[in-house]
Protein backbone atom coordinates (compact mmCIF):
# COMPACT_ATOMS: atom_id res chain seq x y z
CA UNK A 1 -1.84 -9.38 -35.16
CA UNK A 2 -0.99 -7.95 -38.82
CA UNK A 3 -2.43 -4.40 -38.03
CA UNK A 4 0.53 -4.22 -35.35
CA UNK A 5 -1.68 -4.36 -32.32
CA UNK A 6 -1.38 -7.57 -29.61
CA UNK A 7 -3.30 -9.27 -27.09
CA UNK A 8 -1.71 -9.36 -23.42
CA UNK A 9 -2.91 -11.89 -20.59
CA UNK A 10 -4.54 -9.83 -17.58
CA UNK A 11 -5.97 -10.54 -14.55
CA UNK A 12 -7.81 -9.03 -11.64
CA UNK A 13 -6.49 -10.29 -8.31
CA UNK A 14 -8.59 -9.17 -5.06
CA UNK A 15 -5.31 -8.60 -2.41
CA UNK A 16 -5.93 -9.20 0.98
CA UNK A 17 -9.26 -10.77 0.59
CA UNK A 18 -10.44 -14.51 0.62
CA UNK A 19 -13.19 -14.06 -0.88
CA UNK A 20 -13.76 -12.20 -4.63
CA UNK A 21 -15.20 -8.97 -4.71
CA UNK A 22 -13.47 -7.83 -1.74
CA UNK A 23 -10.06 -6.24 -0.55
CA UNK A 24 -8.12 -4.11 -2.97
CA UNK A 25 -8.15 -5.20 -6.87
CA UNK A 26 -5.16 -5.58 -8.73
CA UNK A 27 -4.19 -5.57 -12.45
CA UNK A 28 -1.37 -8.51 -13.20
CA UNK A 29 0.49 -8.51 -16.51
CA UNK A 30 2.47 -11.24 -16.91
CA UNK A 31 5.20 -11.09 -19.75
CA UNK A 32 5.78 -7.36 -20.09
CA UNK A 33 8.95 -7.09 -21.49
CA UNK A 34 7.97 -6.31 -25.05
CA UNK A 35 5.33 -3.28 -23.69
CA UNK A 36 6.61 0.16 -23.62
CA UNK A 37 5.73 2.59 -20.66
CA UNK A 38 2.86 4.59 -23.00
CA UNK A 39 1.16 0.99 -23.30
CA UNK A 40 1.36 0.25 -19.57
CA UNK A 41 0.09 3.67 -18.45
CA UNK A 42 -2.93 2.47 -21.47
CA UNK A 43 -3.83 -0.72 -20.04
CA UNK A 44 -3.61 0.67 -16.11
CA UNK A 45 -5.81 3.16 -17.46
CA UNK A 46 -8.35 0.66 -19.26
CA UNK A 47 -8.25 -1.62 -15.91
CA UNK A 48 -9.27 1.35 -14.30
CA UNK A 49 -7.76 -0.26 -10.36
CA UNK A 50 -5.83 1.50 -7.90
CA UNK A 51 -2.77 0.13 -9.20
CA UNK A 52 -1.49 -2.32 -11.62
CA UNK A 53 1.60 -4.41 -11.96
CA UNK A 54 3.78 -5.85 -14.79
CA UNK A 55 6.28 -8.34 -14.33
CA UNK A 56 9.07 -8.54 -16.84
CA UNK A 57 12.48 -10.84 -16.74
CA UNK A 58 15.38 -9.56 -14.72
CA UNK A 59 19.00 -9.91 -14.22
CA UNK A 60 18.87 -8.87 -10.59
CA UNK A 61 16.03 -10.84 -9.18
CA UNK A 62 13.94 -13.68 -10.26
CA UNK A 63 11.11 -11.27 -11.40
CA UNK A 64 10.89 -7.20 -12.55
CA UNK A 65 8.02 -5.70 -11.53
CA UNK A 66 6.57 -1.89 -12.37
CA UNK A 67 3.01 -0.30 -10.76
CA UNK A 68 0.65 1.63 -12.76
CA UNK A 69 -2.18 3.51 -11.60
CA UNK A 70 -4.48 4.97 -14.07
CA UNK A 71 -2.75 8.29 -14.28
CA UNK A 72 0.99 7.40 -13.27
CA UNK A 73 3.64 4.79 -12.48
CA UNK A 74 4.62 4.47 -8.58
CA UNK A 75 7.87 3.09 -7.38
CA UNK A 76 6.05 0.54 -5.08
CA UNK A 77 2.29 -1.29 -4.46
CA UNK A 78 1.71 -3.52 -1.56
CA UNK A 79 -1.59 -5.10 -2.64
CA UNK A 80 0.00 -5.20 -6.52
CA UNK A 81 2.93 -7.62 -5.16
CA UNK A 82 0.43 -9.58 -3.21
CA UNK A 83 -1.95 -9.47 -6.40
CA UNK A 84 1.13 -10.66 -8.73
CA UNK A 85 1.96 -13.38 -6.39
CA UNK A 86 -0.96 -15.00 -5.82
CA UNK A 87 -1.53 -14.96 -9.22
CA UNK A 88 1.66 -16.56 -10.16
CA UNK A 89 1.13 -19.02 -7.31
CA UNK A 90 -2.07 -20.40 -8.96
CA UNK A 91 -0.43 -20.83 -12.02
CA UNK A 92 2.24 -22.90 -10.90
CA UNK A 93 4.63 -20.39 -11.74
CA UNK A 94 6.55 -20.15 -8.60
CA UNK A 95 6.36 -22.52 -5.86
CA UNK A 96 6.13 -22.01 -1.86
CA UNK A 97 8.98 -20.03 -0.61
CA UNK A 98 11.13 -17.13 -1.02
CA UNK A 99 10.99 -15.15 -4.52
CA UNK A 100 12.95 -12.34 -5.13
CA UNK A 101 11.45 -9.68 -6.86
CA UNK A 102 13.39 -6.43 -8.46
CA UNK A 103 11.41 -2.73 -8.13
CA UNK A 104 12.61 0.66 -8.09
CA UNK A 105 13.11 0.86 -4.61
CA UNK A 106 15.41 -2.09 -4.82
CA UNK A 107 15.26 -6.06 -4.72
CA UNK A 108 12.73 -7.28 -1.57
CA UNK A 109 11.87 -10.84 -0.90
CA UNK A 110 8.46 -12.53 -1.49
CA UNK A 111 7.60 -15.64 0.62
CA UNK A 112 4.59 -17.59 -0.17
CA UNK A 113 3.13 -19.98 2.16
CA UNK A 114 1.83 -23.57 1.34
CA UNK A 115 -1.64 -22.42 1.88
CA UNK A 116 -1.26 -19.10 -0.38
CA UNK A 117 -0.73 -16.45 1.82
CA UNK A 118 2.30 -13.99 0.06
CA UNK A 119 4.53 -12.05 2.81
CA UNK A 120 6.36 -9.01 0.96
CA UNK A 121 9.35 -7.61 2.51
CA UNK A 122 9.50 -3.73 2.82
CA UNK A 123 11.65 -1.05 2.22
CA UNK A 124 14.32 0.07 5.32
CA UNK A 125 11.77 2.51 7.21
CA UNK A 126 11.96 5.74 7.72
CA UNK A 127 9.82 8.29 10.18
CA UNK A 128 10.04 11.99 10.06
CA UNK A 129 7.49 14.47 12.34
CA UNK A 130 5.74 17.31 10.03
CA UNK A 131 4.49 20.16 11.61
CA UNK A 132 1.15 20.69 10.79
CA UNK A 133 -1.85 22.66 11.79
CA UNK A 134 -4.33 20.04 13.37
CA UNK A 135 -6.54 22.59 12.28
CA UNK A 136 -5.56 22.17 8.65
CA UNK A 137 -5.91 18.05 8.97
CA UNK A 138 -9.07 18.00 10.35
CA UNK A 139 -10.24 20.30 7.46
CA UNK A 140 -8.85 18.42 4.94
CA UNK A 141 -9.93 14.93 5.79
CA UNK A 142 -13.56 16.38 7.10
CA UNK A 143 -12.73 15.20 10.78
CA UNK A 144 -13.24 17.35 14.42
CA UNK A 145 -9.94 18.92 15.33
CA UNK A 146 -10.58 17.54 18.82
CA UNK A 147 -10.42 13.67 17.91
CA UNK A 148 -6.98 14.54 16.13
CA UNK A 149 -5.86 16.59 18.84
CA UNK A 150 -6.93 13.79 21.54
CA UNK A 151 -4.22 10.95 20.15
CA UNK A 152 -1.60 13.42 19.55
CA UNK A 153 0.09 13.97 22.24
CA UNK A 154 1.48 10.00 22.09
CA UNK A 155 1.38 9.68 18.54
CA UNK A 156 1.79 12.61 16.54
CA UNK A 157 1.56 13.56 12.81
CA UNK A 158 4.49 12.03 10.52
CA UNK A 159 5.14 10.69 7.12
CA UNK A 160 6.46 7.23 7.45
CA UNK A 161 7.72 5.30 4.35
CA UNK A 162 8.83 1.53 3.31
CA UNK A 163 9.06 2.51 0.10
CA UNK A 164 6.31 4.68 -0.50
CA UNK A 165 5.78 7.58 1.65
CA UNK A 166 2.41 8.45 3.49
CA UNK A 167 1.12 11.11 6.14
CA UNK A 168 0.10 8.80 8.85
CA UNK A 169 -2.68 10.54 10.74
CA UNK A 170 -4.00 8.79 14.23
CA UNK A 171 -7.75 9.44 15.41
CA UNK A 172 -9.45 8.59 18.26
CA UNK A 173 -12.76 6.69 17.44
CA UNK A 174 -13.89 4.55 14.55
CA UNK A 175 -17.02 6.81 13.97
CA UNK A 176 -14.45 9.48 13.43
CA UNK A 177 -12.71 7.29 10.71
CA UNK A 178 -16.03 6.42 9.10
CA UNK A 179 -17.58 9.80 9.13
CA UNK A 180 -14.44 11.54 7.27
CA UNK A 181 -15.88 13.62 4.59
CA UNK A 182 -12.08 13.96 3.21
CA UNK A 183 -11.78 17.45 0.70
CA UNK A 184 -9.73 15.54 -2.29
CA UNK A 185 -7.99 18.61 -2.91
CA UNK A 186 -6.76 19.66 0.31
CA UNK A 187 -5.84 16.42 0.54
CA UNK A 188 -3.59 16.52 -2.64
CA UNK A 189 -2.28 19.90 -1.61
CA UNK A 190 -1.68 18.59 2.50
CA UNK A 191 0.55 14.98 0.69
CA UNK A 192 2.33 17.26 -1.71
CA UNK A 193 3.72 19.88 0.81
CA UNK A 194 4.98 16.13 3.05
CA UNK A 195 6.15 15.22 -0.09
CA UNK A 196 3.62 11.88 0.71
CA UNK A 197 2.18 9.59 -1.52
CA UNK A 198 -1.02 10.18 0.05
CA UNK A 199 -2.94 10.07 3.48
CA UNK A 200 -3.51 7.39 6.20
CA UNK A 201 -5.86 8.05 8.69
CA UNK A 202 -6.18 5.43 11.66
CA UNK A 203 -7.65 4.02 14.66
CA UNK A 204 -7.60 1.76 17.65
CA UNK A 205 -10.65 1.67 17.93
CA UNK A 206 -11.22 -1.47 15.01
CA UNK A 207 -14.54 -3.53 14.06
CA UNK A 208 -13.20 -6.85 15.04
CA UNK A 209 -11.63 -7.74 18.56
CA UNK A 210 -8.36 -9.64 16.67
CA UNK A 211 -7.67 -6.19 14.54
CA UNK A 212 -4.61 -4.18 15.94
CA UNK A 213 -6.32 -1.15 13.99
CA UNK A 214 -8.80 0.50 11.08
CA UNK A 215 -7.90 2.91 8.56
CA UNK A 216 -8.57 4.60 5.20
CA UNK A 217 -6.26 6.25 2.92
CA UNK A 218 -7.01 8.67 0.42
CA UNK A 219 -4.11 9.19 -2.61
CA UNK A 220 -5.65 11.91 -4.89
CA UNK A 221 -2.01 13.13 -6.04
CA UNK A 222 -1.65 9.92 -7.37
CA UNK A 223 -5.34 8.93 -8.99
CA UNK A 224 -6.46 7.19 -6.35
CA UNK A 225 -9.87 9.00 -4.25
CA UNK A 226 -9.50 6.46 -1.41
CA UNK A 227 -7.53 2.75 -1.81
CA UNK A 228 -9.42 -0.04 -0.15
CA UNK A 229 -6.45 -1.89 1.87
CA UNK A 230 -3.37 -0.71 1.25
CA UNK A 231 -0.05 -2.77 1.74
CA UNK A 232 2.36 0.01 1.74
CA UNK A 233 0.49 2.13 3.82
CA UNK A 234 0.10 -0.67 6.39
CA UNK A 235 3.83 -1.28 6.50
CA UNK A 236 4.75 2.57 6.69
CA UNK A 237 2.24 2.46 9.70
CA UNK A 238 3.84 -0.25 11.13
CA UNK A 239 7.64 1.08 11.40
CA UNK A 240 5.31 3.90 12.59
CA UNK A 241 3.90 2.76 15.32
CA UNK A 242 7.24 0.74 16.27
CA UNK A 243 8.85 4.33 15.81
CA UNK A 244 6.33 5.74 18.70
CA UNK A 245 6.59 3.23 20.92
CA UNK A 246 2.36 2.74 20.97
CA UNK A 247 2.38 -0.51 22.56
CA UNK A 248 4.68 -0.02 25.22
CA UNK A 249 4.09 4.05 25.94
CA UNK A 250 7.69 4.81 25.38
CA UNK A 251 8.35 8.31 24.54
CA UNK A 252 9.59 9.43 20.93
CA UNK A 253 12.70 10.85 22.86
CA UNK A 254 13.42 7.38 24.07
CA UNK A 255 13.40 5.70 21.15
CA UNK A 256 14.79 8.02 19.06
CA UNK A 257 17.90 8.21 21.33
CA UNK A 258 20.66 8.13 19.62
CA UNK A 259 19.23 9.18 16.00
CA UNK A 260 19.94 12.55 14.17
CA UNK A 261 16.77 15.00 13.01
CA UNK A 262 14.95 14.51 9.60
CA UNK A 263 14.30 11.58 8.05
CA UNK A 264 14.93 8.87 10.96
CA UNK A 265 16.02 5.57 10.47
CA UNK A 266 13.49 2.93 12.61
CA UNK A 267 15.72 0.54 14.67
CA UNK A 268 13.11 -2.20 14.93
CA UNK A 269 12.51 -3.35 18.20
CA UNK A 270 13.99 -6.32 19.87
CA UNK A 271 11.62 -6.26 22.48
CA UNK A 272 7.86 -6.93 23.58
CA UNK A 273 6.71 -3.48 22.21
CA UNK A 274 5.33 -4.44 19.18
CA UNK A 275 2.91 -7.33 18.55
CA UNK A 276 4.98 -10.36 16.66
CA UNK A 277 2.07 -9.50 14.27
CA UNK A 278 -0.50 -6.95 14.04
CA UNK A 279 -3.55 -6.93 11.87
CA UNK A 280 -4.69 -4.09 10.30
CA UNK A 281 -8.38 -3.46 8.65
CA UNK A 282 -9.42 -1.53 5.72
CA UNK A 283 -11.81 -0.91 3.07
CA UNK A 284 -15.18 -1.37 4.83
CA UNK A 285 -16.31 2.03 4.75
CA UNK A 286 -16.25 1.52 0.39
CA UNK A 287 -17.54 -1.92 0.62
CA UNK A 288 -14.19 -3.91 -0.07
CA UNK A 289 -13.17 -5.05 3.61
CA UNK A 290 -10.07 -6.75 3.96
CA UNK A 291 -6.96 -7.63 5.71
CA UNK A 292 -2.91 -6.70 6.32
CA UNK A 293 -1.26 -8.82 8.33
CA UNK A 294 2.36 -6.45 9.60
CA UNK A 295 5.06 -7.84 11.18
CA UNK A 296 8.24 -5.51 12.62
CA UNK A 297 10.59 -8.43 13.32
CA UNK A 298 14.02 -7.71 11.88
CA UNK A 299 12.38 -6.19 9.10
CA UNK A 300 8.77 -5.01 8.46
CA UNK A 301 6.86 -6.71 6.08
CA UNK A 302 3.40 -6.85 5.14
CA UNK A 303 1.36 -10.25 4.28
CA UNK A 304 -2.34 -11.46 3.26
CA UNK A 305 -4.42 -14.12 1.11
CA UNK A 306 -5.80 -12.75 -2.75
CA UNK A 307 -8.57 -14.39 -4.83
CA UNK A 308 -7.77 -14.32 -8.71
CA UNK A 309 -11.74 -12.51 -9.92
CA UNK A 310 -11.32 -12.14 -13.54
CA UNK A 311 -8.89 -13.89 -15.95
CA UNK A 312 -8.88 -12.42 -19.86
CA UNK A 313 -7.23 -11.02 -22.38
CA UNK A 314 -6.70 -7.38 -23.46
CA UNK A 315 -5.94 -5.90 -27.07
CA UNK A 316 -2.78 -3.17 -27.01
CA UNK A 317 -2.94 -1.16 -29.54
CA UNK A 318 0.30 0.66 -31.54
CA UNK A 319 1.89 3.47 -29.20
CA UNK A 320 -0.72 6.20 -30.05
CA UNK A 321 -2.19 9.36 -28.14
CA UNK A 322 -5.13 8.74 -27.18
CA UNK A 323 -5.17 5.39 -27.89
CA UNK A 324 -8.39 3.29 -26.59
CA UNK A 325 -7.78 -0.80 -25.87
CA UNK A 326 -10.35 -2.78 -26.82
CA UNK A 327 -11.68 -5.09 -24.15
């Protein structure tokens, strides 16, 4: 265009869903090398999803990728990679098999599967106890102390990370996951002082007999009231609950034997204590239900089917303040 502005491909890709309309939305940019960050941050903002990605070229992987939410970039997405790569699957851009794919927490490996489903390797895991007021929690996420206090004992409060740290908080009943009434702020103030991304609250108690567990997570800090299904989230909560030893009621002592304090590297378990693959649900408590499938095999990585929902083209506009894109 003469008056310096140009159009970028976009789509919406529902993650973790097989149907549109569900699961966690994702903005996909293809060819993003000639858009500078103030444009990205513009066209995240205009999308208006949790998070969207841009893939670029790259001299380390077969594919760059960056994640924007409306109000800042994040070093990783879960849903965004399975977004991207569903996307790109559809297109014929990349065929089944192993991808890798650069982002700023390193280069992790994509495998697609012949009938579409993307597996995204994590980060290397790591687990750290906080010490926090169950008091304070329960406040924050709108939740009785007592069904906080009633899991804790085996699985206590910790931030776990693949890549993208969150609080992991465990609760007793799904009622008590569906009837948080979560205070945004003290929820923004509780991630900040874990130095978390946000908060994952969880259950045992799921919907569907085949689920391994339900949960909601709320990211204020980083634009984001409460993300649908979250891929990130699901994969710190699966080093997590490999960490804690929740399928086998092994102790945190025991499996922690032979680790220093802090920040805790997972040795991933070469036993029966975790499920070859656990399923995790998410997102029906803000209509958008959906589906991570975790494995902790070697490595933990997260996996699920997307549905492409809106294919179109966007108008960037000169770097500006205040710039508006026209739809």
């Amino acid at each position: 265009m003469s008056d310096g502005t140009r159009t970028v491909s976009v789509r919406l890709v529902d993650a973790f869903a097989d149907e549109p309309l569900a699961g966690n939305p994702a903005g996909v940019v293809r060819d993003a090398d000639e858009l500078v960050d103030e444009q990205m941050q513009a066209i995240a903002r205009e999308l208006s999803v949790s998070e969207t990605a841009f893939l670029f070229e790259s001299d380390e992987a077969d594919y760059r990728i960056r994640y924007f939410t409306p109000t800042r970039e994040v070093d990783l997405c879960g849903h965004a990679t399975i977004g991207s790569f569903v996307s790109l699957y559809e297109a014929g851009d990349v065929d089944a098999g192993t991808t890798t794919l650069e982002t700023n927490v390193g280069v992790l490996d994509v495998d697609v599967e012949g009938d579409g489903t993307v597996w995204m390797s994590q980060g290397a895991p790591t687990v750290r106890e906080v010490d926090l007021a169950y008091e304070r929690v329960a406040e924050a996420l709108g939740v009785e102390v007592a069904a906080l206090e009633g899991v804790g004992e085996d699985l206590p409060l910790a931030v776990a990370s693949t890549g993208l740290p969150f609080l992991i908080v465990p609760i007793v009943y799904l009622q008590d996951v569906g009837g948080a009434d979560p205070d945004m702020a003290a929820i923004e103030s509780l991630a900040d002082e874990v130095d978390a991304t946000g908060v994952y609250l969880f259950t045992f108690d799921a919907l569907e007999a085949e689920s391994t567990l339900h949960g909601r997570m709320f990211a204020p800090g980083a634009g984001i009231q409460e993300d649908p299904v979250t891929g990130t989230a699901s994969g710190a909560t699966g080093a997590y609950l490999n960490r804690f030893g929740a399928f086998s009621g092994g102790s945190p002592e025991t499996l922690a034997a032979g680790t220093g304090a802090g920040d805790v590297g997972v040795a991933v378990a070469t036993d029966a204590e975790v499920p070859d693959e656990m399923r995790f649900e998410q997102g029906h408590y803000v209509d958008r239900p959906g589906f991570v499938r975790v494995r902790v095999d070697g490595e933990v990585r997260v996996g699920g089917r997307g549905v492409v929902s809106l294919d179109g083209r966007l108008v960037v506009p000169q770097v500006a303040d205040d710039e508006i894109l026209e739809g």
